[in-house]
N, C-alpha and C. Protein backbone atom coordinates (compact mmCIF):
# COMPACT_ATOMS: atom_id res chain seq x y z
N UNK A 1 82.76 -39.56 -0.66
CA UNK A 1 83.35 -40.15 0.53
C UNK A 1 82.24 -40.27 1.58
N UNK A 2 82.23 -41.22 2.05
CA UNK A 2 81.03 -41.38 3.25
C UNK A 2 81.66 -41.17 4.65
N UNK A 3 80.59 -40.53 5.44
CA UNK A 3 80.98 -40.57 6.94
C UNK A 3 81.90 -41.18 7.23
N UNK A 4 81.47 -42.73 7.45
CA UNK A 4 82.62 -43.35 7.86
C UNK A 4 83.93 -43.79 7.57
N UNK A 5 84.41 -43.25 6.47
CA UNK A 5 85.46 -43.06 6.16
C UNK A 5 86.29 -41.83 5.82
N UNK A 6 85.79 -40.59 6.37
CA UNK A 6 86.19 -39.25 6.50
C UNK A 6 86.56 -39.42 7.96
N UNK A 7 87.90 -38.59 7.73
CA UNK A 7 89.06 -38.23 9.03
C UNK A 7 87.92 -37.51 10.03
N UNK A 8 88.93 -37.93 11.43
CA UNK A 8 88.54 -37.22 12.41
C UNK A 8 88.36 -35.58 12.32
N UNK A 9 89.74 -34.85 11.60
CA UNK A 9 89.81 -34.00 11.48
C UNK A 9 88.73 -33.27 10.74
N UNK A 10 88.05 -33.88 9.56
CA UNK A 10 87.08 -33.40 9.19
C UNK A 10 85.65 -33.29 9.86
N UNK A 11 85.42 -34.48 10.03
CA UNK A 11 84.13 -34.99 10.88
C UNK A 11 83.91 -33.64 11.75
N UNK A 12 84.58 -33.87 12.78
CA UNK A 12 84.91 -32.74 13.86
C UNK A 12 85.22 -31.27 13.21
N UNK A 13 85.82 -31.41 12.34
CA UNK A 13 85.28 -29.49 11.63
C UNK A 13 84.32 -29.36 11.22
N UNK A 14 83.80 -30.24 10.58
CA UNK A 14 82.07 -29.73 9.83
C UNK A 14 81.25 -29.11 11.16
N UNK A 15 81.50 -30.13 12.10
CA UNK A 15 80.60 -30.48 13.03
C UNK A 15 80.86 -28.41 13.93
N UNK A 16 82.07 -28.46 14.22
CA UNK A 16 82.45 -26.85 14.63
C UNK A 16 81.86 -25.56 13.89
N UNK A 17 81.90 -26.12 12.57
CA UNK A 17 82.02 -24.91 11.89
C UNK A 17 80.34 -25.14 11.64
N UNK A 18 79.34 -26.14 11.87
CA UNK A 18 77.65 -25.70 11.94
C UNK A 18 77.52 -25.23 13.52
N UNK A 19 78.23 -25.32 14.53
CA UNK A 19 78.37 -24.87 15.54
C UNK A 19 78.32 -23.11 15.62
N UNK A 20 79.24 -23.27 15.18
CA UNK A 20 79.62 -21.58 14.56
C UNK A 20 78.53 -20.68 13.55
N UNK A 21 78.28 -21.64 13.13
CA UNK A 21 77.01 -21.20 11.72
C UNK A 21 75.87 -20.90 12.89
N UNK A 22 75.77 -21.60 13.88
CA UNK A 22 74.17 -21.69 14.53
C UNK A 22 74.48 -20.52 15.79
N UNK A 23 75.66 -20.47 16.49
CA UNK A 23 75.76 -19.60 17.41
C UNK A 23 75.20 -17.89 16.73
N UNK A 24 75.77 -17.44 15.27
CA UNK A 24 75.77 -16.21 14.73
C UNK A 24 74.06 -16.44 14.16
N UNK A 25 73.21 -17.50 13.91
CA UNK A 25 72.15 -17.36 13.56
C UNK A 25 71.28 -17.33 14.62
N UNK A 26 71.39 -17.89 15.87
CA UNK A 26 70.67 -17.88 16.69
C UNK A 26 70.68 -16.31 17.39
N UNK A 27 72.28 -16.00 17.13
CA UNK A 27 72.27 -14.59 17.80
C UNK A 27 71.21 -13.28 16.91
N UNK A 28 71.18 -14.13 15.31
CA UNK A 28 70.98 -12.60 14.47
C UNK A 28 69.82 -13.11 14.89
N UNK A 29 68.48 -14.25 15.24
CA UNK A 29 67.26 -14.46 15.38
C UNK A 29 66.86 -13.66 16.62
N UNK A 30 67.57 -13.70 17.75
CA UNK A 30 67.42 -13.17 18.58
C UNK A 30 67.34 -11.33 18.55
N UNK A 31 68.21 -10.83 18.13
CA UNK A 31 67.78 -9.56 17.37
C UNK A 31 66.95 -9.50 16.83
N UNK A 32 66.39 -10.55 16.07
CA UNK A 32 64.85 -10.30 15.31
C UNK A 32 63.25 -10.15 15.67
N UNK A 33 63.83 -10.58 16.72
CA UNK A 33 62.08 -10.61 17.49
C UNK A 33 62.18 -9.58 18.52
N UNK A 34 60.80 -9.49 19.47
CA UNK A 34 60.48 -8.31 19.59
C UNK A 34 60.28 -9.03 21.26
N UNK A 35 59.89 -9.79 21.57
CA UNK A 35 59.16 -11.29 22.74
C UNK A 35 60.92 -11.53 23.55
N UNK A 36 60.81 -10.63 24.30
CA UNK A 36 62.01 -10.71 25.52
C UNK A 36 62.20 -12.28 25.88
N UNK A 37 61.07 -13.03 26.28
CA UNK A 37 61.51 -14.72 26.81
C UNK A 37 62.21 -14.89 25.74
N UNK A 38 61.64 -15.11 24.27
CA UNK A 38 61.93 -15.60 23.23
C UNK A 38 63.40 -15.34 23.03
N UNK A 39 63.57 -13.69 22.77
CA UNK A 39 64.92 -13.13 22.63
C UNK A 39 66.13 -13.91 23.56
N UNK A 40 65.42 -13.61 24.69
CA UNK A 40 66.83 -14.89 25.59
C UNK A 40 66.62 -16.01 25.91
N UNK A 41 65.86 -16.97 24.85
CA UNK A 41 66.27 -18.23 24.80
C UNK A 41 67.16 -18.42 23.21
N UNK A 42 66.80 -17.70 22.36
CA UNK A 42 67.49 -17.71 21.60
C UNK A 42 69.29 -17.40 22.08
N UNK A 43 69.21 -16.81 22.42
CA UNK A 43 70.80 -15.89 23.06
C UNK A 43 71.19 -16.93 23.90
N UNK A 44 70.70 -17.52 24.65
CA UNK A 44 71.29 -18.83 25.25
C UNK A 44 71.56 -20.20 24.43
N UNK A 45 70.54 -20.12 23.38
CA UNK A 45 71.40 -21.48 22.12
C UNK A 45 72.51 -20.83 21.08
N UNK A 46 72.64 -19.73 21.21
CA UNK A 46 73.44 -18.70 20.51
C UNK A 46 75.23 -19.35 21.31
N UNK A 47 74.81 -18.75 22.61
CA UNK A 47 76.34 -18.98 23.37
C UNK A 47 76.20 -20.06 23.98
N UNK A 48 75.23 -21.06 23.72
CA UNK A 48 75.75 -22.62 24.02
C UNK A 48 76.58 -23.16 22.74
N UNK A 49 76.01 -22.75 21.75
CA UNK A 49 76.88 -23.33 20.55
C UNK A 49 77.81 -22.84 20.23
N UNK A 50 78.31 -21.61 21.01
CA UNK A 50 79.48 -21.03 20.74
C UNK A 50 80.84 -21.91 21.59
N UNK A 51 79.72 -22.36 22.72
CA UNK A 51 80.81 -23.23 23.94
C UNK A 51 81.14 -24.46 23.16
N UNK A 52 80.17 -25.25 22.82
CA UNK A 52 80.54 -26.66 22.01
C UNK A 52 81.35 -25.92 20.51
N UNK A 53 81.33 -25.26 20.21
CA UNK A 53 82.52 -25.37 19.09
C UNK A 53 83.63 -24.90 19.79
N UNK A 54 83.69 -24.06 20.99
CA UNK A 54 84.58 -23.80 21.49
C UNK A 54 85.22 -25.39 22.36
N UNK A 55 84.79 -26.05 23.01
CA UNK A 55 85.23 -27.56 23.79
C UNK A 55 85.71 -28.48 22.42
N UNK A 56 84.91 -28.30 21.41
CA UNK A 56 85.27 -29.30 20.43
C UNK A 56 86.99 -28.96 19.84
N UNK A 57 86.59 -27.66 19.53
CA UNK A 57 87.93 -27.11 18.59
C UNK A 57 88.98 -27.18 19.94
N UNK A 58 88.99 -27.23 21.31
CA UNK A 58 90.02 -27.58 22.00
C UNK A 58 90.80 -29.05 22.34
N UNK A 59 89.44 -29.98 21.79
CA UNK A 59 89.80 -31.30 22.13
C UNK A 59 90.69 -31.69 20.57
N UNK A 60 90.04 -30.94 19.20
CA UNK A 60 90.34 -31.26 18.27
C UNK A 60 91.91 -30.74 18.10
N UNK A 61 92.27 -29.13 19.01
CA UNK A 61 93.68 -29.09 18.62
C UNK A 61 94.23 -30.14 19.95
N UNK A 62 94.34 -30.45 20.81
CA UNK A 62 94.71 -31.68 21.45
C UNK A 62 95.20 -32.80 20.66
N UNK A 63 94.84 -33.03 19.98
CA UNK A 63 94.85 -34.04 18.73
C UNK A 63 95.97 -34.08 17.67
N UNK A 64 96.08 -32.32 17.89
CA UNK A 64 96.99 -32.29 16.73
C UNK A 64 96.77 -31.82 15.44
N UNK A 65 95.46 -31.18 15.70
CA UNK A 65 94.96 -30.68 13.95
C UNK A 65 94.30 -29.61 13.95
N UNK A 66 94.16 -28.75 13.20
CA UNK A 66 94.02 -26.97 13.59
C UNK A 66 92.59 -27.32 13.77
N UNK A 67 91.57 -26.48 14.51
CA UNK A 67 90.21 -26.24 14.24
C UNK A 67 89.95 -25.44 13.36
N UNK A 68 88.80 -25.14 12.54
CA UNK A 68 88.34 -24.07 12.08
C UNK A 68 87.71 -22.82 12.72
N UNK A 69 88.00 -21.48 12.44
CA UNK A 69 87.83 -20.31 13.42
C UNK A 69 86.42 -19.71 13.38
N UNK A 70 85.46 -20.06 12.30
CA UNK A 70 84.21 -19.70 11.89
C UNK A 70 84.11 -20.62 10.92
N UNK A 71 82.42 -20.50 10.89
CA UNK A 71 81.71 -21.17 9.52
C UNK A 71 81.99 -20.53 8.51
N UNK A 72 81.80 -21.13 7.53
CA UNK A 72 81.61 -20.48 6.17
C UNK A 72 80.47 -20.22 5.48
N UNK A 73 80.66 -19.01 4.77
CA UNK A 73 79.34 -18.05 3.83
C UNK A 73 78.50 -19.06 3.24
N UNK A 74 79.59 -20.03 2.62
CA UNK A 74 78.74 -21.40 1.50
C UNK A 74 78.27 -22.42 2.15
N UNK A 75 79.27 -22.28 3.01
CA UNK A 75 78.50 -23.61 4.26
C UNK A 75 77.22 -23.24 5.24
N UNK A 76 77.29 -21.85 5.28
CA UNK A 76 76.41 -21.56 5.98
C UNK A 76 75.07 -21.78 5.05
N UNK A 77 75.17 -21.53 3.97
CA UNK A 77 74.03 -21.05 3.46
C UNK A 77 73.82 -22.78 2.63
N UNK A 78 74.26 -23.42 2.37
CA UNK A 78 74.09 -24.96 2.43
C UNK A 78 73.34 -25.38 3.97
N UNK A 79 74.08 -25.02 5.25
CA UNK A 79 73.86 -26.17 6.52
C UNK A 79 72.72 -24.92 6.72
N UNK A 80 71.69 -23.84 6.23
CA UNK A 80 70.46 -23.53 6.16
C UNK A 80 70.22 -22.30 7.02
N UNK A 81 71.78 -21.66 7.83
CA UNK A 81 71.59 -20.58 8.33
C UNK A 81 71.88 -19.32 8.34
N UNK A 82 72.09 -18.99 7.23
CA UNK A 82 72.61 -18.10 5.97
C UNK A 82 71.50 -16.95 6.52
N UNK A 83 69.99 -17.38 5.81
CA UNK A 83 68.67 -16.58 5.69
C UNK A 83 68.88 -15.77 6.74
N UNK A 84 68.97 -16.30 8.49
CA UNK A 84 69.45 -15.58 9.58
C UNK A 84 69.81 -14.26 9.40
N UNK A 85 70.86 -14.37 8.57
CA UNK A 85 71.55 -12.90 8.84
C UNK A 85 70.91 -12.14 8.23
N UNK A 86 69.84 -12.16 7.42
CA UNK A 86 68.78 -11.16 6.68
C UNK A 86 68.03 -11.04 7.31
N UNK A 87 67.53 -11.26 8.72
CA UNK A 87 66.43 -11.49 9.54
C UNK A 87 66.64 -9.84 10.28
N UNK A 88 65.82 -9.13 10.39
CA UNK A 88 65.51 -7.75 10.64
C UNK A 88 64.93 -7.54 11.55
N UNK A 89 64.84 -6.73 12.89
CA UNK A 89 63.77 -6.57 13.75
C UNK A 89 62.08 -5.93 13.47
N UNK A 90 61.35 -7.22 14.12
CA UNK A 90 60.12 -6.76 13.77
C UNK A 90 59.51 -8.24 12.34
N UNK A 91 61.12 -8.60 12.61
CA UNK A 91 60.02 -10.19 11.43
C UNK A 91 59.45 -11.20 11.96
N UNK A 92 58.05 -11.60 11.77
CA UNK A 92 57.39 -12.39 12.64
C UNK A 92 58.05 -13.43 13.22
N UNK A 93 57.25 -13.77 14.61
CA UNK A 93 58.06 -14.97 15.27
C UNK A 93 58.16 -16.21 14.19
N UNK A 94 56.91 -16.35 13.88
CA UNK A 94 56.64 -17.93 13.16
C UNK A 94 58.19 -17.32 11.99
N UNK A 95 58.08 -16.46 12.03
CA UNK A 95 59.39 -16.62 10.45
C UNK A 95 60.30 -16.70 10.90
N UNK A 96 61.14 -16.54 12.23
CA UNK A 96 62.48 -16.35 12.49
C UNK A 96 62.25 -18.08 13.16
N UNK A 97 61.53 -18.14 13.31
CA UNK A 97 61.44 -19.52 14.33
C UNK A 97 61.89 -21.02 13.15
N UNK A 98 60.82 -20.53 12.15
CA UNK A 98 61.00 -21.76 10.80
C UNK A 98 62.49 -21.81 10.23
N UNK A 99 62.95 -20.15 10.34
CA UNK A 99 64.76 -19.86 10.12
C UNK A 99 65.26 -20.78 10.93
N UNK A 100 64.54 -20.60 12.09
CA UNK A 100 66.32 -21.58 13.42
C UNK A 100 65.76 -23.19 13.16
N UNK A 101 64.36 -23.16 12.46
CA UNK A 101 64.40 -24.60 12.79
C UNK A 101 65.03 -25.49 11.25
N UNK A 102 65.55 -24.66 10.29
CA UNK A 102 65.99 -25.12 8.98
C UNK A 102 67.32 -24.90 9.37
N UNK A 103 68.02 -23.98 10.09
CA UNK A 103 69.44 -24.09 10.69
C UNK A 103 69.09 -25.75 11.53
N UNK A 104 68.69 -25.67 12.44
CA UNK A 104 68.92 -26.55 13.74
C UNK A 104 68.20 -28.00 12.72
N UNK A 105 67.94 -28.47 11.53
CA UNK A 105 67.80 -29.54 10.62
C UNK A 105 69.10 -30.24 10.42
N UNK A 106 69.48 -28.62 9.89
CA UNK A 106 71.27 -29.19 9.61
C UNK A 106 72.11 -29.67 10.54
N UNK A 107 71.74 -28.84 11.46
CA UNK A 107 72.67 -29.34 12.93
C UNK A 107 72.85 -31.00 13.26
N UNK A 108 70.85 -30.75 13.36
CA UNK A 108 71.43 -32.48 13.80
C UNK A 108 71.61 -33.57 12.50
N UNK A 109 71.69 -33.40 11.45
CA UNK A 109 72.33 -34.04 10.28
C UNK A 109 73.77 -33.89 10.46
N UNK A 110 74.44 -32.92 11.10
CA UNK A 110 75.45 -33.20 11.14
C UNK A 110 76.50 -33.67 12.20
N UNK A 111 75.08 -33.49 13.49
CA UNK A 111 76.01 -34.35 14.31
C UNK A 111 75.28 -35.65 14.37
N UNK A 112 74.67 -36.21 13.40
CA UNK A 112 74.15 -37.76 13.15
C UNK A 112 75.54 -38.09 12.67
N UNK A 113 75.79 -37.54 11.42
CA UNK A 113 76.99 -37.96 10.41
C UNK A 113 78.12 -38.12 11.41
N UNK A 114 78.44 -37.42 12.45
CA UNK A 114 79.34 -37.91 13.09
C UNK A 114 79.26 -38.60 14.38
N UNK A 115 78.31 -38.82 15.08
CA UNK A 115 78.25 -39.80 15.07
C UNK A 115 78.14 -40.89 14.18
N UNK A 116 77.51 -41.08 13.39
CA UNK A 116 78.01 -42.28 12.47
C UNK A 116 79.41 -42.57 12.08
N UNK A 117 80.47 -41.87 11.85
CA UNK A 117 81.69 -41.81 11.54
C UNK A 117 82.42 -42.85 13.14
N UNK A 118 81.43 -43.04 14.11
CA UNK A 118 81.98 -43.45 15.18
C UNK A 118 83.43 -43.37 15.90
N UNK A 119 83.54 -42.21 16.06
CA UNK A 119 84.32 -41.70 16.39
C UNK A 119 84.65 -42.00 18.37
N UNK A 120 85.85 -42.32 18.61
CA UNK A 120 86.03 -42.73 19.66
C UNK A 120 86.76 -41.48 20.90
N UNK A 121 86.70 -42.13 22.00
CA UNK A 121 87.48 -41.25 23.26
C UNK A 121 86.69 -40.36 23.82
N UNK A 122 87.22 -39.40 23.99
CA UNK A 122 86.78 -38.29 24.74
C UNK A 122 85.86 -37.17 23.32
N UNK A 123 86.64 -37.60 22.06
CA UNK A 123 85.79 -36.49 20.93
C UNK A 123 84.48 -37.41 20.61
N UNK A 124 84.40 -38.57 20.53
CA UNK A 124 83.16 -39.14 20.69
C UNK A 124 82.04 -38.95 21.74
N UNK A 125 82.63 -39.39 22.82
CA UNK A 125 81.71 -38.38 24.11
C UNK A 125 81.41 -37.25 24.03
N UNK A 126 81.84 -36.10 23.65
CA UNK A 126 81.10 -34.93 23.50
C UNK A 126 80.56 -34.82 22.15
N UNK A 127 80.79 -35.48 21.21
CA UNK A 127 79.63 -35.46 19.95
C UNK A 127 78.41 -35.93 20.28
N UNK A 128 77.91 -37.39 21.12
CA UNK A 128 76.67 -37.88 22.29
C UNK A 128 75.84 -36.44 22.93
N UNK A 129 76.99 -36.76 23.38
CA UNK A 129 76.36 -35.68 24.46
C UNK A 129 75.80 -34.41 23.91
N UNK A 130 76.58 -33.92 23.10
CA UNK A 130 76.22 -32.60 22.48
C UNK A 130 75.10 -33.15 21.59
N UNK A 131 75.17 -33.64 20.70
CA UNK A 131 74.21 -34.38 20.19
C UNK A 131 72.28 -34.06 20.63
N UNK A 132 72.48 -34.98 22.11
CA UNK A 132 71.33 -34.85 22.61
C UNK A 132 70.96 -33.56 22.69
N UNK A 133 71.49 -32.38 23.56
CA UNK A 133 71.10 -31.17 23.47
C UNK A 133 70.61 -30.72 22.11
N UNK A 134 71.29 -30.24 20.75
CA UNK A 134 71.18 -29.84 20.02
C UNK A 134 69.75 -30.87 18.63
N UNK A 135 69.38 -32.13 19.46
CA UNK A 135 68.57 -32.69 19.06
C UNK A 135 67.28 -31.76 20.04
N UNK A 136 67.25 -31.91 21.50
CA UNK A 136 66.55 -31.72 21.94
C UNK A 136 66.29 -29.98 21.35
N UNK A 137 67.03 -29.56 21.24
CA UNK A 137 66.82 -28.20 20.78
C UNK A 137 66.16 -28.01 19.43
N UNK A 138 66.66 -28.07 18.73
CA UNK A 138 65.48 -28.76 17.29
C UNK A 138 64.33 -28.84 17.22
N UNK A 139 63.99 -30.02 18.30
CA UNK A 139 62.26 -29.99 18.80
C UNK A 139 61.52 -29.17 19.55
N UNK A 140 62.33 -28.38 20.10
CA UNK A 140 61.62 -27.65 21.07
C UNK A 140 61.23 -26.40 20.18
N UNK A 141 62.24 -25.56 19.37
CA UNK A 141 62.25 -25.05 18.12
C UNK A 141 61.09 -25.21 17.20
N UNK A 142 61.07 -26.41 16.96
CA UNK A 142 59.90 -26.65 16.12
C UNK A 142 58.90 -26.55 16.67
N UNK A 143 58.53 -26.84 18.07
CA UNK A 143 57.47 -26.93 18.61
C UNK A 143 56.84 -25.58 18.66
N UNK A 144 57.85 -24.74 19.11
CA UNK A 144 57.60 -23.14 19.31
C UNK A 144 56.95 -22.56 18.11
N UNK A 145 57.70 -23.15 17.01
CA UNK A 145 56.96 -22.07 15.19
C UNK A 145 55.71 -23.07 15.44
N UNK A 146 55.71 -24.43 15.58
CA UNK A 146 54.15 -25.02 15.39
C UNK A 146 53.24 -24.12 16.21
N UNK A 147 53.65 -23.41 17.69
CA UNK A 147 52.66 -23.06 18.34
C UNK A 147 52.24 -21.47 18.15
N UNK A 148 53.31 -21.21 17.15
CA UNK A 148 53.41 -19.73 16.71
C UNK A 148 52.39 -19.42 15.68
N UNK A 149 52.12 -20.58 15.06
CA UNK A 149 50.90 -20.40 13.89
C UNK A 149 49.29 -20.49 14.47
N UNK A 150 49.87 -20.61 15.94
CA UNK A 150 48.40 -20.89 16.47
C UNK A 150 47.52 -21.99 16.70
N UNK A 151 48.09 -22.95 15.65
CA UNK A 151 47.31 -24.61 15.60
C UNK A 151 47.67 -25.30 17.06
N UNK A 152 48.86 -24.75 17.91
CA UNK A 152 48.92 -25.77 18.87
C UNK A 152 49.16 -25.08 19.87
N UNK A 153 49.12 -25.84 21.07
CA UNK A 153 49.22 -25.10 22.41
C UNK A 153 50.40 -24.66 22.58
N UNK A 154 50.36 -23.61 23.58
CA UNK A 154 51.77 -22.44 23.27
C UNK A 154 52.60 -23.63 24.51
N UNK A 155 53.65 -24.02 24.01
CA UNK A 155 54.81 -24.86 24.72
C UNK A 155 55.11 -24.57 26.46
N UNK A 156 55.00 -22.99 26.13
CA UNK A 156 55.75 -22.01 27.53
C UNK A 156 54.78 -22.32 28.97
C-alpha cells in the first residue's frame, strides 16, 4: 500500500508512534552522555517529541479514531531507535550522537511519507510544521556527531 493511499488514521499513527519512539530515545541518549549542554539539548528533543505526539494524538482523537499510546519494540527497532535503550552512561558522544541521528533518519522518512499522503486541515498543518523542526533537528544532530569526530568545527 503506498502513502497515498493509506488512511488518515494510519498515516498519523506511524507518524505518533516514531514520535514516541524518539521522545524515549532521545531521553535514554541523554542519560548517556556525560556533556551537561549536550545532556539538555537532548532532553529538550526528548519532551518536544513527546508534545507533537501528544498535539497529534489529540487532533487525531478529534477525528474520531483512537491514537496510539507508545511506540512499538518492532517499530522501534525498524524506525532505528531501539539501540538507544542500550546506550549506558559514559558511551562516547560520537556514539550516542550517530544513535539519535539513525533514530532522527527515520523520523523524517516518516514525516515525508505523510506528508506525501497529503493530508489536509488542521492534521496537515501540524505534520508541515512539525516536519520542519524535526528536519531541522536531524541536521543539527548530524552536524554535532560530524563535529564529534573532530573533522569539523564544533557547531556550539
Amino acid at each position: 500500500m503506498t502513502t497515498a493511499t493509506k488512511g488518515v488514521q494510519e498515516v498519523v499513527s506511524g507518524v505518533i508512534e516514531i514520535c514516541l519512539d524518539g521522545q524515549q530515545g532521545f531521553e535514554a541518549a541523554a542519560n548517556a552522555v556525560n556533556d551537561v549542554k549536550l545532556k539538555a539539548e537532548l532532553m529538550h528533543h526528548s519532551r518536544e517529541r513527546g508534545e507533537f505526539a501528544k498535539i497529534l494524538s489529540s487532533v487525531l482523537g478529534k477525528l474520531g479514531y483512537e491514537p496510539p499510546k507508545h511506540g512499538t519494540a518492532s517499530g522501534a527497532a525498524h524506525r532505528g531507535w531501539i539501540h538507544m535503550l542500550n546506550m549506558k552512561p559514559g558511551d562516547s558522544k560520537h556514539s550516542v550522537l550517530a544513535a539519535c541521528e539513525r533514530g532522527e533518519d527515520s523520523a523524517v522518512k516518516a514525516y515525508t511519507e505523510a506528508m506525501e499522503a497529503m493530508l489536509t486541515g488542521r492534521i496537515g498543518e501540524l505534520i508541515a510544521a512539525q516536519y520542519l523542526v524535526v528536519r531541522s533537528t536531524h541536521d543539527r544532530i548530524r552536524q554535532m556527531r560530524d563535529a564529534s569526530m573532530g573533522g569539523a568545527a564544533n557547531p556550539e
